[in-house]
C-alpha atoms as a PDB file:
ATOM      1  CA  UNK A   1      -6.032  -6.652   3.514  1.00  0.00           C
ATOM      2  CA  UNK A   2      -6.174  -9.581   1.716  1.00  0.00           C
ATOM      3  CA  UNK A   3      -7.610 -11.938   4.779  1.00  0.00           C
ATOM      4  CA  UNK A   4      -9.881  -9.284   6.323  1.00  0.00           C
ATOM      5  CA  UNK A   5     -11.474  -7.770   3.767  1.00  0.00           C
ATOM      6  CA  UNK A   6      -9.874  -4.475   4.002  1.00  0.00           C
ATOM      7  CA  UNK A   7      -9.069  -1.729   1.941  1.00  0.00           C
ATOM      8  CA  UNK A   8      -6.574   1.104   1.436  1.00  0.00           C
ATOM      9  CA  UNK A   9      -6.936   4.545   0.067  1.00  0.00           C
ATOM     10  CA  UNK A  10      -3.133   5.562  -0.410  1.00  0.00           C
ATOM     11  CA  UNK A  11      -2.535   9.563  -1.135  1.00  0.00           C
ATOM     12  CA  UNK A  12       1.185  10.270  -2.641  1.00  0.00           C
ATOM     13  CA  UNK A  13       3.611  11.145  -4.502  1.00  0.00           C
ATOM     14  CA  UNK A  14       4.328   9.821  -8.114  1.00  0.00           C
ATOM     15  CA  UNK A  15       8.504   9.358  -6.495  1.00  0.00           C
ATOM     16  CA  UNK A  16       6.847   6.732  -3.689  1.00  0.00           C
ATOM     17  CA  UNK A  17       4.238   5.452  -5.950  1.00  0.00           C
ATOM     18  CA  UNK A  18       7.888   4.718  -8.391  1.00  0.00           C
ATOM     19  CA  UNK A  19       9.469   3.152  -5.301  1.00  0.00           C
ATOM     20  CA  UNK A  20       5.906   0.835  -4.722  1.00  0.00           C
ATOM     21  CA  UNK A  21       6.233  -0.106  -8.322  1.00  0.00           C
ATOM     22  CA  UNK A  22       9.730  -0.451  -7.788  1.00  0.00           C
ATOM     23  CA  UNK A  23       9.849  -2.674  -4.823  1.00  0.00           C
ATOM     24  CA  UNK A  24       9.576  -6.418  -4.001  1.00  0.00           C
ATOM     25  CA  UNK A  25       5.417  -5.791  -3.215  1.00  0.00           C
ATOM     26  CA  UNK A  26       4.358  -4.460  -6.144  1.00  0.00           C
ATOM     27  CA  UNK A  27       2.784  -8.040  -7.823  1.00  0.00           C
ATOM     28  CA  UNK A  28       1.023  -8.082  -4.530  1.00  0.00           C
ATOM     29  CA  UNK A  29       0.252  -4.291  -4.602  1.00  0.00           C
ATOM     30  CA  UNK A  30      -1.543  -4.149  -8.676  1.00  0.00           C
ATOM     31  CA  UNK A  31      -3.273  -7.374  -7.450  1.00  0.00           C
ATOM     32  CA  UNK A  32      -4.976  -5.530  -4.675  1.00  0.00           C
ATOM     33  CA  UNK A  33      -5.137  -2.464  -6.746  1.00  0.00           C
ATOM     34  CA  UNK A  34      -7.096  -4.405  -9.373  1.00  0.00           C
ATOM     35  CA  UNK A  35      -9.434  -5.590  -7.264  1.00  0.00           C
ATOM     36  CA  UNK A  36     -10.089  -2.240  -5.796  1.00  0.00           C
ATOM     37  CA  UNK A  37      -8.790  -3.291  -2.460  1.00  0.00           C
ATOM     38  CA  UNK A  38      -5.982  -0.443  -3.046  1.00  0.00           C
ATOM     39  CA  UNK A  39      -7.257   2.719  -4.628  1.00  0.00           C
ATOM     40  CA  UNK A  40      -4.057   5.768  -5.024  1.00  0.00           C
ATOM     41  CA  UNK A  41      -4.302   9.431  -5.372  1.00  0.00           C
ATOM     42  CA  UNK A  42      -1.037  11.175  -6.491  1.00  0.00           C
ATOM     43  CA  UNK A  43      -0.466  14.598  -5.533  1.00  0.00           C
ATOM     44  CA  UNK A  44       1.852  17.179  -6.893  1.00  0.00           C
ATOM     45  CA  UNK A  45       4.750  17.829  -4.275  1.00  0.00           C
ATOM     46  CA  UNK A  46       7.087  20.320  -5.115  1.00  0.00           C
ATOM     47  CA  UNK A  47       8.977  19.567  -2.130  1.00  0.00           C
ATOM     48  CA  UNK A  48      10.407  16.703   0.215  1.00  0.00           C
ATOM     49  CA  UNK A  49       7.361  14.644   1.530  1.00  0.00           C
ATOM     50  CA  UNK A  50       8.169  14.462   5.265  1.00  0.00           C
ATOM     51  CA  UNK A  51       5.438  12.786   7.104  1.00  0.00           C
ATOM     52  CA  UNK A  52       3.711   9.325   7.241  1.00  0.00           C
ATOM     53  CA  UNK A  53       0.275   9.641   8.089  1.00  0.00           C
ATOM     54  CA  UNK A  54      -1.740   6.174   8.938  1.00  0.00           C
ATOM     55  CA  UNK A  55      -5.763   6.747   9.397  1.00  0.00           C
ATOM     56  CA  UNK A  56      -7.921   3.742  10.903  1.00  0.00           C
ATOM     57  CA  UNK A  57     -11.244   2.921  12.396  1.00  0.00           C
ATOM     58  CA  UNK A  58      -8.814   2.643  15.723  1.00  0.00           C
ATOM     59  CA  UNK A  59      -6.491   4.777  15.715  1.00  0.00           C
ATOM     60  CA  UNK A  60      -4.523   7.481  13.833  1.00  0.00           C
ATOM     61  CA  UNK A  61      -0.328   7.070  13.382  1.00  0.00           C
ATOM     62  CA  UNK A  62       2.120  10.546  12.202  1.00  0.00           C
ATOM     63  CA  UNK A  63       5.654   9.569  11.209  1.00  0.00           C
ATOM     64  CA  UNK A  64       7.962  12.011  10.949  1.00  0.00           C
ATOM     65  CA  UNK A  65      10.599  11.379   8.372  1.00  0.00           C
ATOM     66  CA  UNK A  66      14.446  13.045   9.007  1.00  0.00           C
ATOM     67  CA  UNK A  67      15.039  15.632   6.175  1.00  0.00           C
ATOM     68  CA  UNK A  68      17.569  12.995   5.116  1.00  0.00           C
ATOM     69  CA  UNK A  69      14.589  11.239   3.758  1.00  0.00           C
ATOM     70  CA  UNK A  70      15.252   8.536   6.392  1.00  0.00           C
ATOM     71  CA  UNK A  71      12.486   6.902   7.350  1.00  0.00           C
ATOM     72  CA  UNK A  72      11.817   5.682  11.261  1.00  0.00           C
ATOM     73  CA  UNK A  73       9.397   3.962  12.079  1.00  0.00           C
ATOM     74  CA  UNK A  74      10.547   3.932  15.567  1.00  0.00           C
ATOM     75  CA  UNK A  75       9.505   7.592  15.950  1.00  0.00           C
ATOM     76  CA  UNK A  76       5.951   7.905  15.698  1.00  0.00           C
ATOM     77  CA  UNK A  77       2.928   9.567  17.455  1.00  0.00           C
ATOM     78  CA  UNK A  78      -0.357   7.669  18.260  1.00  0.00           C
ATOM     79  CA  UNK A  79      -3.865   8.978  19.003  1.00  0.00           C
ATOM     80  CA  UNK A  80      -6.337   6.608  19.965  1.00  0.00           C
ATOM     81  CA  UNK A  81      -9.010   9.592  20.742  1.00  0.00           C
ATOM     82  CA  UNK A  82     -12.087   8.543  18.694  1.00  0.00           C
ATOM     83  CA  UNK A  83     -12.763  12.542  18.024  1.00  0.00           C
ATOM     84  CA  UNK A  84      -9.730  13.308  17.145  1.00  0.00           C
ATOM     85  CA  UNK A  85      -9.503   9.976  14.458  1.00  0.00           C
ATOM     86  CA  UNK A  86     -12.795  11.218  13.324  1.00  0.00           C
ATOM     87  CA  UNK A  87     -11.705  14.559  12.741  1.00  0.00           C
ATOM     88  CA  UNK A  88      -8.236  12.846  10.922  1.00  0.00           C
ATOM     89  CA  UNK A  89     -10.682  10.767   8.518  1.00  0.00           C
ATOM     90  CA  UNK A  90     -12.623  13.823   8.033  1.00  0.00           C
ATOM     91  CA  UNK A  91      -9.487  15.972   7.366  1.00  0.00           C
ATOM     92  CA  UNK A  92      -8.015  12.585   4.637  1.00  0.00           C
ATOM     93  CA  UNK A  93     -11.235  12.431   3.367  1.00  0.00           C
ATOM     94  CA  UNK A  94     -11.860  15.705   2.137  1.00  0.00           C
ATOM     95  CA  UNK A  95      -8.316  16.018   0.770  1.00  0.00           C
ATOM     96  CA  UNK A  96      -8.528  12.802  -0.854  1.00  0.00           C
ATOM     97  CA  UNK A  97     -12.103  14.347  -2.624  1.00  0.00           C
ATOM     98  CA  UNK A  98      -9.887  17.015  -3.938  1.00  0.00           C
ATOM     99  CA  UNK A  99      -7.510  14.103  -5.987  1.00  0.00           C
ATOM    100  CA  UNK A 100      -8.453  11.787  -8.914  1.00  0.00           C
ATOM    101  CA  UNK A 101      -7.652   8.310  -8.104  1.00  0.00           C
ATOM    102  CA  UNK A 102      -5.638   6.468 -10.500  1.00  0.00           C
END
């Protein structure tokens, strides 16, 4: 993000957004945040968040995480279907429209 001139609009949870804070990226994480290159919408779970979803120009990434919480990145699906990444970026989009970014 911080070569190519991207940017990140990250939806979650105020228990990951904890962990980000929390974890050995987060200088690097408000840095980006502060120059907008990060913006974060927190929604209200009331549950376990169980999946991962990645949304790109390129392609469109679903982890599943184990009801352990365990994280694998080794288990993922791909979709490289420009309609269907479309329709993905729609779908992030207008949930992300629904959320005030912090």
């Amino acid at each position: 993000m911080e070569e190519n001139d991207g940017h990140l609009d990250l939806i979650t949870s105020n228990i990951l957004l904890e962990n980000i804070y929390a974890s050995e990226f987060h200088e690097r994480f408000f840095k980006l945040k502060g120059k907008g290159k990060i913006r974060v919408y927190v929604v209200k779970q009331g549950g376990k968040l169980n999946k991962f979803l990645t949304c790109t120009e390129n392609y469109a990434l679903l982890y599943l995480i184990h009801d352990n919480g365990i994280y694998d990145d080794s288990i993922i699906l791909l979709n490289e279907d420009k309609s269907n990444i479309e329709k993905l970026n729609k779908l992030f989009d207008s949930y992300k429209d629904t959320l005030n970014p912090q």
